[in-house]
C-alpha atoms as a PDB file:
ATOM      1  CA  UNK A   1       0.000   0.000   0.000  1.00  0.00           C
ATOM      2  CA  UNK A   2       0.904   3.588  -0.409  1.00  0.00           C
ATOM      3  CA  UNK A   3       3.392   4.679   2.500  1.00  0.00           C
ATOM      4  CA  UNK A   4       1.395   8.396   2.225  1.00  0.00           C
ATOM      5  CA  UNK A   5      -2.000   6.234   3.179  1.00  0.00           C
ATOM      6  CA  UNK A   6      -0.429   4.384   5.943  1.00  0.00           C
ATOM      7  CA  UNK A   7       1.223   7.607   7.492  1.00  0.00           C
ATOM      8  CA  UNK A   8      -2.339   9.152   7.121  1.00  0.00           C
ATOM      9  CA  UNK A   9      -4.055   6.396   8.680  1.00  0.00           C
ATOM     10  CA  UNK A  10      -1.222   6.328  11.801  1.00  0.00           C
ATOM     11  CA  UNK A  11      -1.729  10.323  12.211  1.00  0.00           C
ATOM     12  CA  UNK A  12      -5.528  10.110  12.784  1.00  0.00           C
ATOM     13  CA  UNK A  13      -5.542   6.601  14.719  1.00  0.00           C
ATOM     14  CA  UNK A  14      -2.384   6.579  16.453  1.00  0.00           C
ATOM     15  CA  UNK A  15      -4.166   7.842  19.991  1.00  0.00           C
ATOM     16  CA  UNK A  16      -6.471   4.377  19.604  1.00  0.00           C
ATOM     17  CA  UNK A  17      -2.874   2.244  20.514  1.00  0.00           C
ATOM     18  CA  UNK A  18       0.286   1.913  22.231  1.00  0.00           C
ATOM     19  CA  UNK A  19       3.190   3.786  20.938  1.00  0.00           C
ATOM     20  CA  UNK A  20       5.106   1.120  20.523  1.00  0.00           C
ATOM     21  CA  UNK A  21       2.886  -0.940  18.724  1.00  0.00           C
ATOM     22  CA  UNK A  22       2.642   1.813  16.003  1.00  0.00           C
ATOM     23  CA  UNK A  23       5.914   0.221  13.501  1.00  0.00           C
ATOM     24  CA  UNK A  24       4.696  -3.082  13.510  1.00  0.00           C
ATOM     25  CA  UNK A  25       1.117  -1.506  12.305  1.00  0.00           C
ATOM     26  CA  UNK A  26       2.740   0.397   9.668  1.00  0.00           C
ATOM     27  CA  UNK A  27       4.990  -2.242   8.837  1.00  0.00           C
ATOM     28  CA  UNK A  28       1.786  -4.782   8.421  1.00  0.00           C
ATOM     29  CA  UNK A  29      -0.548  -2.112   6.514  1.00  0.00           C
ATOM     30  CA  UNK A  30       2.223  -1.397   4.513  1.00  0.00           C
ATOM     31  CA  UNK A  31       2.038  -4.598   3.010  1.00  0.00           C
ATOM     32  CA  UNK A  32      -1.291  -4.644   2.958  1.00  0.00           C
ATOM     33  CA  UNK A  33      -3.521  -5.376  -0.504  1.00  0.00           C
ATOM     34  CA  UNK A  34      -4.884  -1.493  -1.970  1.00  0.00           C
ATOM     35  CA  UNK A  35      -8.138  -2.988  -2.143  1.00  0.00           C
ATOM     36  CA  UNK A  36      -8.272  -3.806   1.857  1.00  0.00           C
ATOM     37  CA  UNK A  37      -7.695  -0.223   3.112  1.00  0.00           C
ATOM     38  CA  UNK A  38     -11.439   0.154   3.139  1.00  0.00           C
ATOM     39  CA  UNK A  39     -11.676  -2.939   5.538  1.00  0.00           C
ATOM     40  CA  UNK A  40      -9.585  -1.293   7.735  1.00  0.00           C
ATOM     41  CA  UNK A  41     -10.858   2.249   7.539  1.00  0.00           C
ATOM     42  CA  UNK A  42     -14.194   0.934   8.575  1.00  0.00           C
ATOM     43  CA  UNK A  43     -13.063  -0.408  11.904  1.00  0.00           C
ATOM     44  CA  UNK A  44     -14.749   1.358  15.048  1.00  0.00           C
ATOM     45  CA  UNK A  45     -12.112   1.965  17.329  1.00  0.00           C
ATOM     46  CA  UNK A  46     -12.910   2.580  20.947  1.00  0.00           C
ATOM     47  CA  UNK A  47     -11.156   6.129  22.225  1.00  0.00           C
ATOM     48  CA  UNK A  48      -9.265   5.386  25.245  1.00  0.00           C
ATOM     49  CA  UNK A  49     -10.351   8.785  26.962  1.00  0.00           C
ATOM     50  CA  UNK A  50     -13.562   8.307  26.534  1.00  0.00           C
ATOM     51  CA  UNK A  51     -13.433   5.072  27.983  1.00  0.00           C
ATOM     52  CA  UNK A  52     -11.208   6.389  30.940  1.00  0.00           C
ATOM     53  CA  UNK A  53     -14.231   8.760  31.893  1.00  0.00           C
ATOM     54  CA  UNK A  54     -16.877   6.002  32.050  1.00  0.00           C
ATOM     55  CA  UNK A  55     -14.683   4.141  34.200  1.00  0.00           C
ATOM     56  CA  UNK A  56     -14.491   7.067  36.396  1.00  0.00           C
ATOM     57  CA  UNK A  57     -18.123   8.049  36.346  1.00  0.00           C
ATOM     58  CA  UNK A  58     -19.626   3.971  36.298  1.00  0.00           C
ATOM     59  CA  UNK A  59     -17.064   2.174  36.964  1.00  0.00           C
ATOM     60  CA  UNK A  60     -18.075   0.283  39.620  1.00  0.00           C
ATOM     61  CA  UNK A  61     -20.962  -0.826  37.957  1.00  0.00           C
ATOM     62  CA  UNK A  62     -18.603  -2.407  35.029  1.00  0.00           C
ATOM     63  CA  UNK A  63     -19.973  -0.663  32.078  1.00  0.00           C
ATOM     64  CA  UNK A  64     -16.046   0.231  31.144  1.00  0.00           C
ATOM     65  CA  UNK A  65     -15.600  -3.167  30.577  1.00  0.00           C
ATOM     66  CA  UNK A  66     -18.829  -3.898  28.601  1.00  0.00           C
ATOM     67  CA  UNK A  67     -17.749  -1.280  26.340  1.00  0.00           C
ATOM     68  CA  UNK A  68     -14.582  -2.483  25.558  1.00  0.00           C
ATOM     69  CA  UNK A  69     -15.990  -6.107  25.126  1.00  0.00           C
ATOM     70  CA  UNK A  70     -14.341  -7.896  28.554  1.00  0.00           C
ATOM     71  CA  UNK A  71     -18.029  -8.991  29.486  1.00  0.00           C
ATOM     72  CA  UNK A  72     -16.763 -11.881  32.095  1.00  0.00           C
ATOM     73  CA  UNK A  73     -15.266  -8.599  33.790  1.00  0.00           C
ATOM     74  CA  UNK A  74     -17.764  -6.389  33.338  1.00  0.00           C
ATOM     75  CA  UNK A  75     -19.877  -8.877  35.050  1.00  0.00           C
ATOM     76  CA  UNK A  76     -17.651  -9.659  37.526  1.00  0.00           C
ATOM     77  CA  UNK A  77     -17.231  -5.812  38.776  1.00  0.00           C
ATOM     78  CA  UNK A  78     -21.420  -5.701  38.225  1.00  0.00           C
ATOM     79  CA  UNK A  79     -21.507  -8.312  40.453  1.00  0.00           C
ATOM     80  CA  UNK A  80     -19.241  -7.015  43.284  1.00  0.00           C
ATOM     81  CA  UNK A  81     -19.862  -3.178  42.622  1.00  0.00           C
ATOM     82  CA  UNK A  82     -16.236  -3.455  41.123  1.00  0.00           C
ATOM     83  CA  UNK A  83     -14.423  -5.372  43.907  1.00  0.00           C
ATOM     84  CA  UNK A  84     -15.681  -2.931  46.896  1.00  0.00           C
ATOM     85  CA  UNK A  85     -14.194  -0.386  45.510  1.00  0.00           C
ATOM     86  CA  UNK A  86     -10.937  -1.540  44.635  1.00  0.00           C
ATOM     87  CA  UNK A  87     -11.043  -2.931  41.379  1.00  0.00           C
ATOM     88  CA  UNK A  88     -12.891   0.252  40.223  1.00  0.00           C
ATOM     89  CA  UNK A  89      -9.483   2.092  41.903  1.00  0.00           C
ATOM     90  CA  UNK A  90      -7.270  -0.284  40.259  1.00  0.00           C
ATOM     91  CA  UNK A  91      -9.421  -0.003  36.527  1.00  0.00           C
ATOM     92  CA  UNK A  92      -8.794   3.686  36.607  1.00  0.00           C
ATOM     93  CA  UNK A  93      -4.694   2.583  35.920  1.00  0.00           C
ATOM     94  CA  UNK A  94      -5.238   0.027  33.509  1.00  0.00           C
ATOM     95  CA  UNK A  95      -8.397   0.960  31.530  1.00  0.00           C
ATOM     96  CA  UNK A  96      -6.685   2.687  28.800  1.00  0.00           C
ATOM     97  CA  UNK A  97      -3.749   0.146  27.802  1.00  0.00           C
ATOM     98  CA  UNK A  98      -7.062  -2.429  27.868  1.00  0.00           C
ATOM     99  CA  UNK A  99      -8.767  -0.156  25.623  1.00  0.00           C
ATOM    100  CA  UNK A 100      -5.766   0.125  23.363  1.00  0.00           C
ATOM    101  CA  UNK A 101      -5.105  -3.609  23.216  1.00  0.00           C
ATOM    102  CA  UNK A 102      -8.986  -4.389  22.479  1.00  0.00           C
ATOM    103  CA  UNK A 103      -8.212  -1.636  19.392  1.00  0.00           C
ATOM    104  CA  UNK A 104      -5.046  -3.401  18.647  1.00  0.00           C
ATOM    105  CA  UNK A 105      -6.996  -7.099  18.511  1.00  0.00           C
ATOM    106  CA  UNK A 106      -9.704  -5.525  16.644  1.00  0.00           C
ATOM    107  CA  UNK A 107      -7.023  -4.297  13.995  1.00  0.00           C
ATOM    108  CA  UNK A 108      -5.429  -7.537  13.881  1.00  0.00           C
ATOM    109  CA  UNK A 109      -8.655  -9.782  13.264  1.00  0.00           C
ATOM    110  CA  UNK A 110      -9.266  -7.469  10.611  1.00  0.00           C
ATOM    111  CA  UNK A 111      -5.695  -7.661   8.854  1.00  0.00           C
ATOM    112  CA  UNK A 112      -5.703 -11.577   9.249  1.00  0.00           C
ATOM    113  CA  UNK A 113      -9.238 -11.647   7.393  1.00  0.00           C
ATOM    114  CA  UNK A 114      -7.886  -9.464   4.813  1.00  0.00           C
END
C-alpha cells in the first residue's frame, strides 16, 4: 500500500494504541492489498479517553468493561460493585492500555481476514 495512506491512517488513529505498537502496524498495513484499506478504515475503534471517563463516572458498575468487550469482567465488577471499591481504583490505571489492546486485537482480526 501507499506509504502516504499508511502515514495518514497512523496520524488520525495513532491515539487508539500503544506507541510502541505503532511500527509493527505500519509495517503490516504497509504490506497490505490497496483494495483492503477500506476494511480497515471501517473499523470502530474505541477512544481510550472516553473510555477512561466512564470508568471514572460507572465504573463500579462495570460498564467500562462492557464497552470495551471484557463482558466476564464487566460482570464480575457488576456483580461485586467493582471489587468494593478496589477494582474500580485499580481499573482507573489500567483501563486505557485495555482499551488500546482491544483496538489493537480488533485491527489484527481485521488484517488476518484481509
Amino acid at each position: 500500500m501507499e506509504s502516504s495512506k499508511v502515514d495518514m491512517f497512523l496520524m488520525t488513529n495513532s491515539k487508539f494504541f500503544e506507541s510502541h505498537q505503532l511500527p509493527a502496524i505500519r509495517e503490516q498495513l504497509l504490506n497490505l492489498d490497496e483494495s483492503k484499506m477500506i476494511n480497515i478504515q471501517m473499523i470502530e475503534f474505541k477512544d481510550p479517553t472516553t473510555i477512561l471517563i466512564v470508568s471514572i463516572l460507572a465504573g463500579a458498575l462495570g460498564i467500562d468493561r462492557f464497552m470495551i468487550g471484557d463482558t466476564g469482567l464487566g460482570i464480575g465488577k457488576l456483580l461485586t460493585l467493582g471489587g468494593c471499591g478496589i477494582w474500580s481504583i485499580v481499573d482507573l490505571f489500567l483501563i486505557m492500555g485495555a482499551t488500546r489492546q482491544k483496538n489493537m486485537e480488533r485491527l489484527q482480526n481485521v488484517l488476518i481476514m484481509s
